[in-house]
N, C-alpha and C. Protein backbone atom coordinates (compact mmCIF):
# COMPACT_ATOMS: atom_id res chain seq x y z
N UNK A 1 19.04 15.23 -11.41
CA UNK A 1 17.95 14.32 -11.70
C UNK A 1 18.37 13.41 -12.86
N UNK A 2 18.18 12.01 -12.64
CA UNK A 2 18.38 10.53 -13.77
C UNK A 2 17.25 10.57 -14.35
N UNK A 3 16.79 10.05 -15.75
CA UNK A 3 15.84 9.68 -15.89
C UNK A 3 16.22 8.49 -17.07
N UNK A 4 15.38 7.51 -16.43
CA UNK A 4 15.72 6.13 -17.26
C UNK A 4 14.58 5.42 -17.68
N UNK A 5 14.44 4.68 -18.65
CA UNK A 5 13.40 3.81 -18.89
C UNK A 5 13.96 2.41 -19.34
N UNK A 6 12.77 1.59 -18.70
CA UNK A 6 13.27 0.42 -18.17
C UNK A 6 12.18 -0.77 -18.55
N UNK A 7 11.93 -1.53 -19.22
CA UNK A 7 10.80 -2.62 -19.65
C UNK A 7 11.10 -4.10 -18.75
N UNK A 8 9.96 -4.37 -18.99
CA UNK A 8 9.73 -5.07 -17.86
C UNK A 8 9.59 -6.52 -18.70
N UNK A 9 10.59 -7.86 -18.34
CA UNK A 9 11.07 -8.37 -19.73
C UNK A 9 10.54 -9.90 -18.83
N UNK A 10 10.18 -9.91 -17.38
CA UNK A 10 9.60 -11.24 -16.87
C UNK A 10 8.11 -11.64 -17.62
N UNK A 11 8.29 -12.88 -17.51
CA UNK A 11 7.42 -13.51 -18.14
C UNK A 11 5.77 -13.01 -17.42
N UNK A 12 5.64 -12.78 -16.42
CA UNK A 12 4.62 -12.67 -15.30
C UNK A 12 4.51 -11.45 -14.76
N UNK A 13 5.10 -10.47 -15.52
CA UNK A 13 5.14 -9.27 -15.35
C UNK A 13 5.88 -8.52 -14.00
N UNK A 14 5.33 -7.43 -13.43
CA UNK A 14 5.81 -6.80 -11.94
C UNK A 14 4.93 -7.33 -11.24
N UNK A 15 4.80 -8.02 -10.74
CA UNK A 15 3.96 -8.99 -10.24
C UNK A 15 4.60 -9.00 -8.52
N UNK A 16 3.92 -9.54 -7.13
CA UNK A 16 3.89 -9.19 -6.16
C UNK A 16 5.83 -9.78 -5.73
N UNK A 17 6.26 -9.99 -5.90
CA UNK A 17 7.42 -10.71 -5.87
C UNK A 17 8.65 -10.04 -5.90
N UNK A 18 8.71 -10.00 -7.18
CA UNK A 18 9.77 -8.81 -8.00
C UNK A 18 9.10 -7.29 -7.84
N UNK A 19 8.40 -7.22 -7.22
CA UNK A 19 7.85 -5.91 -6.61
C UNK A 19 8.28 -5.64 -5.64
N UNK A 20 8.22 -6.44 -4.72
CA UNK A 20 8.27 -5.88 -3.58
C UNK A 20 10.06 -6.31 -3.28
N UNK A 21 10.82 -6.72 -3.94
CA UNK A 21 12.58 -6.68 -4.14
C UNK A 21 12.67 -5.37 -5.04
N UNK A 22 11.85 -4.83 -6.36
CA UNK A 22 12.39 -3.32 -6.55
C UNK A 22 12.08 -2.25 -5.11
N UNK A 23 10.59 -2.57 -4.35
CA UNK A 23 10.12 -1.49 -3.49
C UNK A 23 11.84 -1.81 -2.36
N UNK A 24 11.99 -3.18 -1.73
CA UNK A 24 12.84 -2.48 -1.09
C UNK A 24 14.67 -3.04 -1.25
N UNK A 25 14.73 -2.86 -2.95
CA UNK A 25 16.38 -1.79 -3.44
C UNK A 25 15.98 -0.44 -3.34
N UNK A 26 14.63 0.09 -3.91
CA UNK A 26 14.78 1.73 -3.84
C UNK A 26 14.62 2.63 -2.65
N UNK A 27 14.12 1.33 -1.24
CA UNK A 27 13.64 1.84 -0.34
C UNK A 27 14.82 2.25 0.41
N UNK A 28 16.45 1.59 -0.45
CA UNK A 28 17.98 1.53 0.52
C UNK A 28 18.49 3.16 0.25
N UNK A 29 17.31 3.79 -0.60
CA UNK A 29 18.55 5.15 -1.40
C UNK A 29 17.39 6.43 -0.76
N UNK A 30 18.22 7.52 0.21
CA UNK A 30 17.68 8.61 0.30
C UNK A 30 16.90 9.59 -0.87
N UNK A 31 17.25 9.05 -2.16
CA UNK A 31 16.71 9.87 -3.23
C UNK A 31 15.27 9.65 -3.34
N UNK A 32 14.42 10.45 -3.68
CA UNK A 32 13.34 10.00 -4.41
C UNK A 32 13.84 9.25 -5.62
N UNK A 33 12.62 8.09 -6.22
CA UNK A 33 12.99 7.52 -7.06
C UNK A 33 11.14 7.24 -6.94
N UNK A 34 10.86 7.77 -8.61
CA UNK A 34 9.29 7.82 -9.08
C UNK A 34 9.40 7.20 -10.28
N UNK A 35 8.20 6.31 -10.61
CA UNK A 35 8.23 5.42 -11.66
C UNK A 35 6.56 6.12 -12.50
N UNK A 36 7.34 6.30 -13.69
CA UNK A 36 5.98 6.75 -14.32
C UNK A 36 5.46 5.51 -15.24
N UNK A 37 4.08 5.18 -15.84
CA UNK A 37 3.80 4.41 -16.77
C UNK A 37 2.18 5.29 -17.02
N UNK A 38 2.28 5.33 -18.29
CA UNK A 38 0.96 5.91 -19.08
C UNK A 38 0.35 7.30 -17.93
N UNK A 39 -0.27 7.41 -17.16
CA UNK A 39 -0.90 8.51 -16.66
C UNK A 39 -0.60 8.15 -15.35
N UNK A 40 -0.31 7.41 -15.04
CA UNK A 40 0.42 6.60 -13.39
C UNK A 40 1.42 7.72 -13.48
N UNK A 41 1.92 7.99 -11.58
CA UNK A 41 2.97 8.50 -11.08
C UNK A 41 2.90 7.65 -9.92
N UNK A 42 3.87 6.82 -9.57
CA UNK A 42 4.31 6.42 -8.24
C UNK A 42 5.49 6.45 -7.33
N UNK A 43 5.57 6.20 -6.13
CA UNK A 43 6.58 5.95 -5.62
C UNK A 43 7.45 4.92 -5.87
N UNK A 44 8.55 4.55 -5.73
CA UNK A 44 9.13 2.88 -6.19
C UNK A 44 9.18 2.50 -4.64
N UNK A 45 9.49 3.47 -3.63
CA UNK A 45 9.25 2.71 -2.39
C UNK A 45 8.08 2.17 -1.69
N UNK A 46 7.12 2.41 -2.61
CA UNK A 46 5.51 1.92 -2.24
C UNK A 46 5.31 0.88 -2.64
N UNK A 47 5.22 -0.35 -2.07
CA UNK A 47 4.89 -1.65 -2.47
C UNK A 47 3.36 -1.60 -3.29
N UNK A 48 2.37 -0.62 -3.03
CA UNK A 48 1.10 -0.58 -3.41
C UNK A 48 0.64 0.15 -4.80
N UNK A 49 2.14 1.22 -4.47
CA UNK A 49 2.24 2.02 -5.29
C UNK A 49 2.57 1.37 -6.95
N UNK A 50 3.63 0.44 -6.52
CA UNK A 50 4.21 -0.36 -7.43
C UNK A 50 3.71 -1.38 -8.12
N UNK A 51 2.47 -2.00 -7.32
CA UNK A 51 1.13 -2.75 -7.71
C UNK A 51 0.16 -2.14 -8.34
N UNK A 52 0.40 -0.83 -8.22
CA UNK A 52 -1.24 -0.37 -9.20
C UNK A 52 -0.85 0.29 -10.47
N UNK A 53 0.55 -0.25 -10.82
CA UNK A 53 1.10 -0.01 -12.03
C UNK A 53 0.55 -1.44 -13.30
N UNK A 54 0.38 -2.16 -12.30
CA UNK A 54 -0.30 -3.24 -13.14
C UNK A 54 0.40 -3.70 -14.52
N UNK A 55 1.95 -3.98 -14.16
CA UNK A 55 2.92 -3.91 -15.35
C UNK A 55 3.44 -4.94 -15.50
N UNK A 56 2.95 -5.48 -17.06
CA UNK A 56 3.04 -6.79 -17.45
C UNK A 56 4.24 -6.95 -18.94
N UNK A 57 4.48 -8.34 -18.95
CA UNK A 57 5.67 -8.54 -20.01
C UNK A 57 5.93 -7.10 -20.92
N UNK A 58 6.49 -6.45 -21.21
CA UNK A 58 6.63 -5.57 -21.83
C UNK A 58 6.25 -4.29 -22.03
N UNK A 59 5.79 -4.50 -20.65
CA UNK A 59 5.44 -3.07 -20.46
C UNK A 59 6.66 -1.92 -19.88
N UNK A 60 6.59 -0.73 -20.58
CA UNK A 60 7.51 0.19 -20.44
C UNK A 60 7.70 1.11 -19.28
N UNK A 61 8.53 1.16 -18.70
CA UNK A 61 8.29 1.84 -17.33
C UNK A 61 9.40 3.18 -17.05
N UNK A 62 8.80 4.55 -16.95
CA UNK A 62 9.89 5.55 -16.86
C UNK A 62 10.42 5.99 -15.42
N UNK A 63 11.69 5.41 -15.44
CA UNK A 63 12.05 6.16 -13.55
C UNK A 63 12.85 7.32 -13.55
N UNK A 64 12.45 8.03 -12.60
CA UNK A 64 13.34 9.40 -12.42
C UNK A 64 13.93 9.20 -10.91
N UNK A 65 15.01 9.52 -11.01
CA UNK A 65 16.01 9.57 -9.68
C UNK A 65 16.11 11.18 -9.08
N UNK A 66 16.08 11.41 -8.02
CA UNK A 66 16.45 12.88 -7.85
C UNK A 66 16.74 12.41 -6.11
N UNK A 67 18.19 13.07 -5.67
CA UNK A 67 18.87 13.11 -4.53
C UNK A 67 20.18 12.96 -4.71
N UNK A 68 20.52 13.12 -3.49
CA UNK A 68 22.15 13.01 -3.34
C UNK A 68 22.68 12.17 -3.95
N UNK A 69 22.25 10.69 -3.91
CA UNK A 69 22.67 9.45 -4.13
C UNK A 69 22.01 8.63 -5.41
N UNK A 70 21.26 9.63 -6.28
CA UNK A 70 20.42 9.10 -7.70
C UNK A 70 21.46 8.50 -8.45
N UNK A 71 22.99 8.52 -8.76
CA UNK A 71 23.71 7.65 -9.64
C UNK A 71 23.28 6.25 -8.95
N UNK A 72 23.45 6.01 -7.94
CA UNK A 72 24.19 4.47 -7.07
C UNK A 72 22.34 4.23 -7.01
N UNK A 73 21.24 4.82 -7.17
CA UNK A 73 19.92 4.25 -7.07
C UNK A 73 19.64 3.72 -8.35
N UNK A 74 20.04 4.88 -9.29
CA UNK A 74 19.79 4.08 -10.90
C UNK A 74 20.69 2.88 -11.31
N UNK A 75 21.29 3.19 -10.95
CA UNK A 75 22.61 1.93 -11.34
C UNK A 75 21.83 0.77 -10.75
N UNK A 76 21.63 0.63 -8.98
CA UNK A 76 20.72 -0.12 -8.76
C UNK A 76 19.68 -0.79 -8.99
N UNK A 77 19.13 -0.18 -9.71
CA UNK A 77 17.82 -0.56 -10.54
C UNK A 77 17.71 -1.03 -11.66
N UNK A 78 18.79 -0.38 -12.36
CA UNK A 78 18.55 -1.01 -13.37
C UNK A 78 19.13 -2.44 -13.63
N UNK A 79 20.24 -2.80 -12.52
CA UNK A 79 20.79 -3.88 -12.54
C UNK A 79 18.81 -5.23 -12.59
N UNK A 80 18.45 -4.59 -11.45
CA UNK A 80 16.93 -5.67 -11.35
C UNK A 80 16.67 -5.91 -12.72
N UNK A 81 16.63 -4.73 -14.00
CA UNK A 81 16.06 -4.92 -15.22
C UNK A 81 16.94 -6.07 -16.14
């Protein structure tokens, strides 16, 4: 298991756009990959999931990787950041 944290540095936050390009990079990796923020737990492959994070300029976001392939998903991701 990865666990990374990752802020969210666009002007307009995670907004429907750049959402739905993280939902599907994480949707390419067999691992789970869950994004925590404040009392939120979501999927990153949930486009809806990833919307009701409601995550704006600077907001802090914690992902955990767990599977076969969690190096090459985090690496992935964090490149988006």
């Amino acid at each position: 298991m990865i666990k990374k944290t990752f802020v969210i540095t666009n002007e307009e936050g995670l907004h429907a756009r750049p959402a739905s390009v993280l939902v599907q990079e994480a949707s390419q990796f067999l691992s789970s990959i869950m994004i925590y923020k404040d009392d939120l737990e979501v999927n990153a492959k949930s486009i809806m999931g990833v919307l009701l994070l409601c995550a704006t300029k600077d907001t802090e976001l914690k992902f955990e990787f767990d599977g076969e392939d969690e190096s090459e998903a985090a690496v992935a991701i964090e490149k988006l950041f």
